[in-house]
Protein backbone atom coordinates (compact mmCIF):
# COMPACT_ATOMS: atom_id res chain seq x y z
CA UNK A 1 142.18 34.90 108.15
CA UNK A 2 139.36 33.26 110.27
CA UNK A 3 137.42 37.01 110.16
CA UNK A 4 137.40 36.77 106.66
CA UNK A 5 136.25 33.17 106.60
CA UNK A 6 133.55 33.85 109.10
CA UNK A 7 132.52 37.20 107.40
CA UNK A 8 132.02 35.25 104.08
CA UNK A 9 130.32 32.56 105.60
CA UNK A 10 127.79 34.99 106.87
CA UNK A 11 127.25 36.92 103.58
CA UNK A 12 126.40 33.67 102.12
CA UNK A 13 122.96 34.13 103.79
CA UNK A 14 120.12 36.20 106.49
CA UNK A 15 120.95 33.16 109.01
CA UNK A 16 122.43 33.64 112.46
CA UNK A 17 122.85 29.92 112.97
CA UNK A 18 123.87 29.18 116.59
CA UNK A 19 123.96 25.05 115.63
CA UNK A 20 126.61 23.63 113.82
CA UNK A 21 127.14 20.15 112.64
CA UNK A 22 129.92 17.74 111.61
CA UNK A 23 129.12 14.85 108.87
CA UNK A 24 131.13 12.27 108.57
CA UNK A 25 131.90 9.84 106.09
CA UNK A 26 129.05 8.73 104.59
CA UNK A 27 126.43 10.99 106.93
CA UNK A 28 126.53 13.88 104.30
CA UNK A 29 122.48 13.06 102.64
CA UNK A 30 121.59 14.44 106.27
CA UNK A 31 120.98 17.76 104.42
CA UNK A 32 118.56 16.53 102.46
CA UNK A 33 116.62 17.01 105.51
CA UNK A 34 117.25 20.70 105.49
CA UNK A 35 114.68 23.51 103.91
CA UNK A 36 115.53 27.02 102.18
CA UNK A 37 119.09 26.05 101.93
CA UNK A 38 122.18 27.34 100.69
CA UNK A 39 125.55 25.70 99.95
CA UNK A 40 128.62 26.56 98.76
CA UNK A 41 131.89 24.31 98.22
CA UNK A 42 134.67 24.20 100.33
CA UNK A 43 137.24 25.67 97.09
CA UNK A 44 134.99 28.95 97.16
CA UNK A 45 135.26 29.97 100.87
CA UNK A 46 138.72 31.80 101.64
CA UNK A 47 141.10 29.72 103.51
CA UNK A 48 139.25 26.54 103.45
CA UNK A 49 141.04 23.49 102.11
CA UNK A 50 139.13 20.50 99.61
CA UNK A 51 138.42 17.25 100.95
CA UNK A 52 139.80 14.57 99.19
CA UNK A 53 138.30 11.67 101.16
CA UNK A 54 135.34 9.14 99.65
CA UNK A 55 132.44 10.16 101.69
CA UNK A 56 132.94 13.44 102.01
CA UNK A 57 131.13 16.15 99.97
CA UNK A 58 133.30 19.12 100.98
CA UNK A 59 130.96 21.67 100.84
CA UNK A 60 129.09 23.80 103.90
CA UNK A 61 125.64 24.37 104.05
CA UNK A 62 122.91 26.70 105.63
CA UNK A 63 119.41 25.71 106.05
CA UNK A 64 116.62 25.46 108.62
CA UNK A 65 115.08 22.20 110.17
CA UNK A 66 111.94 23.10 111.45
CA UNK A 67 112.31 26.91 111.49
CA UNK A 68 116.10 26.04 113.51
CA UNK A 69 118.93 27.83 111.17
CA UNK A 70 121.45 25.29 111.27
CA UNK A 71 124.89 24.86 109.44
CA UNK A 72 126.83 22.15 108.57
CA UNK A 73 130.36 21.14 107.22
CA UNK A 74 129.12 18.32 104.83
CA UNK A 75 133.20 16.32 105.18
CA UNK A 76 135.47 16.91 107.07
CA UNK A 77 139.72 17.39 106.77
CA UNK A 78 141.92 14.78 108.38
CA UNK A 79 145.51 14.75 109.65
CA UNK A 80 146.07 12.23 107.58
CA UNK A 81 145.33 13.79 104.44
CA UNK A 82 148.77 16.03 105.14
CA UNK A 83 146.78 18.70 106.74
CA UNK A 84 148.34 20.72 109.73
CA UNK A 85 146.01 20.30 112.97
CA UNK A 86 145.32 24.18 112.39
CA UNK A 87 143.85 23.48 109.08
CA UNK A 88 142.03 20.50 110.32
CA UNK A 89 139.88 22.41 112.82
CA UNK A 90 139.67 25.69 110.66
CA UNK A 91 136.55 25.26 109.54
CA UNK A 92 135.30 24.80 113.42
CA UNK A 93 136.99 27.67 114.42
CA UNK A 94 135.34 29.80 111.35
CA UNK A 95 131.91 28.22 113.22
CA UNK A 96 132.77 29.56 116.69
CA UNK A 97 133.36 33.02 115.18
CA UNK A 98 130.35 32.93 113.36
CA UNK A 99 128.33 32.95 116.45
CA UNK A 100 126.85 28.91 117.09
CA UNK A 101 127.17 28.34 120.60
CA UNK A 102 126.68 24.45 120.09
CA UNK A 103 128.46 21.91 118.18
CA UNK A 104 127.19 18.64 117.03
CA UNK A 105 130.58 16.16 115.70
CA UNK A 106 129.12 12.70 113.75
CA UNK A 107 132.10 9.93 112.48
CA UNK A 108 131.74 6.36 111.49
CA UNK A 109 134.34 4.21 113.73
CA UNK A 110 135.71 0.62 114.62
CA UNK A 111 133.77 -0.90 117.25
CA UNK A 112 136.37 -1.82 120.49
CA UNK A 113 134.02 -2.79 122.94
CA UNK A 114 132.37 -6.07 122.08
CA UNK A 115 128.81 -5.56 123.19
CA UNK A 116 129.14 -2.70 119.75
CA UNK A 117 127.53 -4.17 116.56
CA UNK A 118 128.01 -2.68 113.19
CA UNK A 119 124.98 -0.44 112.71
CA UNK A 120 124.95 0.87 116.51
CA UNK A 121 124.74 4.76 117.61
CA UNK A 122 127.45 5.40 120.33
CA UNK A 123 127.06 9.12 122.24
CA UNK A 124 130.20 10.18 122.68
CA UNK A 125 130.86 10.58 126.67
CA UNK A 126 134.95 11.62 126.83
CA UNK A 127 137.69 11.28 124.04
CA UNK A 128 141.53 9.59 124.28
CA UNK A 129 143.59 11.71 121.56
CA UNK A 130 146.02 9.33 120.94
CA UNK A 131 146.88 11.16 117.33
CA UNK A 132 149.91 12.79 118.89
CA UNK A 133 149.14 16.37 118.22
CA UNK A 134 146.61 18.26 119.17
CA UNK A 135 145.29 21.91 117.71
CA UNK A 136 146.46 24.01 120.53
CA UNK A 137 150.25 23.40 119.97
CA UNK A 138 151.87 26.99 118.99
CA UNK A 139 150.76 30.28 119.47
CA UNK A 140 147.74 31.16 121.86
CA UNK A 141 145.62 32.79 118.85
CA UNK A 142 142.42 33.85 120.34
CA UNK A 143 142.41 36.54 123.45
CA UNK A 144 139.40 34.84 125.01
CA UNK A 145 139.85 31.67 125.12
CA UNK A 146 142.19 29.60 128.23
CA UNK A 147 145.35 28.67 127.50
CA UNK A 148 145.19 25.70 129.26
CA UNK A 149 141.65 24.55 128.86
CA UNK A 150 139.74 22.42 131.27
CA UNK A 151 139.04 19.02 129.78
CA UNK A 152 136.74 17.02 132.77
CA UNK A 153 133.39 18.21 130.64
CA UNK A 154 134.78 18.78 127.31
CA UNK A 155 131.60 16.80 125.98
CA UNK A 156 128.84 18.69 127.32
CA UNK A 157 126.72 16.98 130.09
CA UNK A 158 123.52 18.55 128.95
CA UNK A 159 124.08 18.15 125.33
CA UNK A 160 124.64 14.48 126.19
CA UNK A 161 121.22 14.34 127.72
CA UNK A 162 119.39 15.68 125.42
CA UNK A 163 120.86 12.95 122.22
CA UNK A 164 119.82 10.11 124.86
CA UNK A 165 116.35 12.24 125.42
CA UNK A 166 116.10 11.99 121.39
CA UNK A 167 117.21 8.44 120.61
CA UNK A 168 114.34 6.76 123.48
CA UNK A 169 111.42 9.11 121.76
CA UNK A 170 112.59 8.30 118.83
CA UNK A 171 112.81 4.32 120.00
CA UNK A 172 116.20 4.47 118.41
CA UNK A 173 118.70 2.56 120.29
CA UNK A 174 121.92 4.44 121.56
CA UNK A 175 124.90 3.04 123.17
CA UNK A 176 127.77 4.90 124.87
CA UNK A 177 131.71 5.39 125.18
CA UNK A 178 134.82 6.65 124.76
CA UNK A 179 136.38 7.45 121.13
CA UNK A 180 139.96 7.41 120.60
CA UNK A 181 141.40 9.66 118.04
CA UNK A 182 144.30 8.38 116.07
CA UNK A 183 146.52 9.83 113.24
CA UNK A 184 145.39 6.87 110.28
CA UNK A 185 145.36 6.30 107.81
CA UNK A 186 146.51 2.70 108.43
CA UNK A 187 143.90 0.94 110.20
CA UNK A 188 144.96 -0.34 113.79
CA UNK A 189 146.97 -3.66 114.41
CA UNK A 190 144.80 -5.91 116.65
CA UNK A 191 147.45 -5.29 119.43
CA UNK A 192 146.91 -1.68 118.75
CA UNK A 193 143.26 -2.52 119.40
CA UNK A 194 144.05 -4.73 122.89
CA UNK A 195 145.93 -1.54 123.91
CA UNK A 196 142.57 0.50 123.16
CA UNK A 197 140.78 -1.69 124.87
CA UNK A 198 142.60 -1.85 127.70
CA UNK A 199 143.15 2.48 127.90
CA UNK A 200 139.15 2.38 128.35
CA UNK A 201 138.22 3.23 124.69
CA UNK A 202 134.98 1.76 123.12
CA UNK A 203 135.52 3.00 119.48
CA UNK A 204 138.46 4.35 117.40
CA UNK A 205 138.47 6.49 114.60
CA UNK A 206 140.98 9.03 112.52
CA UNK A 207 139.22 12.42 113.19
CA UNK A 208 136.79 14.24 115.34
CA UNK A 209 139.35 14.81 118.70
CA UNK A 210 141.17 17.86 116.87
CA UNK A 211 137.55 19.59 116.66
CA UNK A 212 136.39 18.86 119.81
CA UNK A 213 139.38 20.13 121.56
CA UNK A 214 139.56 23.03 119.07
CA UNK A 215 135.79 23.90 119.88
CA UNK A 216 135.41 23.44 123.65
CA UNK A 217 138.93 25.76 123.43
CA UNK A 218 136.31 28.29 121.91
CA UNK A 219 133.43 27.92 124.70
CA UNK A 220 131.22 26.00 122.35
CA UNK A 221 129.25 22.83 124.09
CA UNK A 222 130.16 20.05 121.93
CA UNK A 223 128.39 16.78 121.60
CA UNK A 224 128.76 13.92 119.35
CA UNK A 225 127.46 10.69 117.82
CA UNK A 226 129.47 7.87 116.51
CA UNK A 227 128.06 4.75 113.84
CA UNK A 228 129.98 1.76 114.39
CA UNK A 229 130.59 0.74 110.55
CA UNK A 230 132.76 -2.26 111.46
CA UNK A 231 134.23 -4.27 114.76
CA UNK A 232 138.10 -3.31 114.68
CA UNK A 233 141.26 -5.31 113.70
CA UNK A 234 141.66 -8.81 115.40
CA UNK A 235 137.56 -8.84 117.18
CA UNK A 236 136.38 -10.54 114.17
CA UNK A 237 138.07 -12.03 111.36
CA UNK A 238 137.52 -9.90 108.41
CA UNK A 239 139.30 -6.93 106.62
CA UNK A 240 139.16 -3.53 106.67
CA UNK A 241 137.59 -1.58 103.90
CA UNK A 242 136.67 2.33 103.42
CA UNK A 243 134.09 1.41 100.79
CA UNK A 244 132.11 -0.75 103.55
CA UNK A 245 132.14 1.94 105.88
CA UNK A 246 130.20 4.06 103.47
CA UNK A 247 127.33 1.64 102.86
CA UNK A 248 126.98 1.14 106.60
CA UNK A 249 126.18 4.73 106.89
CA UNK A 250 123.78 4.88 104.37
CA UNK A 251 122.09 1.77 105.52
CA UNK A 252 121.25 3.66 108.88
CA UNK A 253 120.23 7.23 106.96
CA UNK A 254 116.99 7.07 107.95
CA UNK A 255 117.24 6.54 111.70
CA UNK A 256 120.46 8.48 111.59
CA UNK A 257 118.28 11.82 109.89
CA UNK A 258 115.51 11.29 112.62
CA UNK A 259 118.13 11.59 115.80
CA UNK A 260 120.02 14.17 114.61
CA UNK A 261 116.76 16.52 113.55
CA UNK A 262 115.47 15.73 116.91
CA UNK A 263 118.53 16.61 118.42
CA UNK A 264 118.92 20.07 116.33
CA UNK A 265 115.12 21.22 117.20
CA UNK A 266 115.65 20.17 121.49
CA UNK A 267 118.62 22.09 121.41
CA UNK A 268 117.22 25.20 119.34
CA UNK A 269 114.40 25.36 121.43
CA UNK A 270 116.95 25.57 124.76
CA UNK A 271 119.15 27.79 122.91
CA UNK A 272 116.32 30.39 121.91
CA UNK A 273 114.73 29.66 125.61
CA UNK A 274 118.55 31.13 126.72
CA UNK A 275 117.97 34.13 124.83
């Protein structure tokens, strides 16, 4: 299944990307930032499955930013949707066999720690998956890869680097912390949030653990950002509410765009340097 996804994927164009790229809710106008680009939806590529989530386009597109082929899974799927974790991270895995050696995950999540503000960048510098599953469960599927992988740097040190490089050129300001993964798609209790708190996480969110894991399983070097969209349950007293998270992310576009294309030409430049 994932040679025919990966083998379609790469008739759908000349490009040998070795960048891919996660958008999250909201984060999809980044391609508008791509040139010479192709997309196709996510109902025309065998074995992918829609998206059914506000804020997600569910389609994947190839394109270049500054001569760097780049591709991107504009949505994502989430457990929570009534998705198995092996149809979660599918599309990642159709990435890694693709050929990109480096993975870039966005998400919108709750702030935990209190010196977060709605509107702040967070790197992502380690993970809790507190979802209860996790992509590996069942059969070892590919020959290559461990079958107990090694977790201590499963956000890459020098991918980190070069985000925090990006954001002070860029004068963009970039906090950082630990996301924990949950299930959703309730929103957390604000004991559920004390007990985040005090496990060491920073932000919480419903997806982007199952991909990471799934990917560094693969080899890839994986690196995220996260936009806080809202503090979570019990910091401040105010609701929850998917639609707000949406127009936080487009309130931050711009800045948003300008990190991430910095990001995507540092790390094509290393990549082709590799070569």
């Amino acid at each position: 299944m994932l040679e025919t996804t990966a083998k379609y994927i790469q008739s759908l164009s000349p490009y040998h990307p070795k960048i891919g790229v996660v958008l999250g809710s909201g984060l999809g106008n980044f391609i508008a930032s791509f040139s010479e680009k192709i997309s196709v939806p996510y109902s025309k590529i065998p074995h992918f499955q829609n998206v059914s989530v506000e804020g997600h386009e569910g389609q994947l597109v190839l394109g270049k930013i500054n001569g760097v082929e780049i591709i991107a899974l504009q949505g994502r799927l989430h457990a929570y949707e009534g998705y198995s974790q092996d149809q979660v991270v599918y599309p990642i895995r159709s990435l890694g066999l693709l050929g990109i050696e480096s993975l870039i995950l966005t998400n919108v999540s709750g702030g935990i720690n209190k010196s977060f503000f709605p509107g702040d960048f967070v790197l992502i510098e380690d993970h809790l998956n507190l979802t209860g599953n996790n992509p590996l469960v069942g059969p070892d599927i590919f020959d290559f890869a461990p079958r107990f992988p090694d977790m201590s740097k499963a956000w890459n040190p020098q991918l980190n680097e070069i985000i925090r490089q990006s954001a002070m050129e860029l004068n963009i300001g970039l906090k950082a912390g630990v996301y924990a993964g949950v299930l959703g798609p309730s929103y957390e209790t604000p004991a559920e949030i004390r007990m985040f708190r005090a496990l060491g996480a920073d932000m919480v969110g419903m997806s982007t653990v199952p991909e990471a894991i799934a990917a560094h399983h693969m080899g890839l070097n994986v690196c995220g950002v996260s936009l806080i969209s809202n503090m979570a349950a019990g910091i401040i007293d105010d609701s929850l509410r998917h639609e707000d998270i949406t127009l936080q992310a487009l309130s931050v576009m711009e800045d948003f765009s300008s990190l991430l294309k910095n990001v995507i030409i540092k790390i094509g430049v290393g990549s082709e340097r590799g070569h």
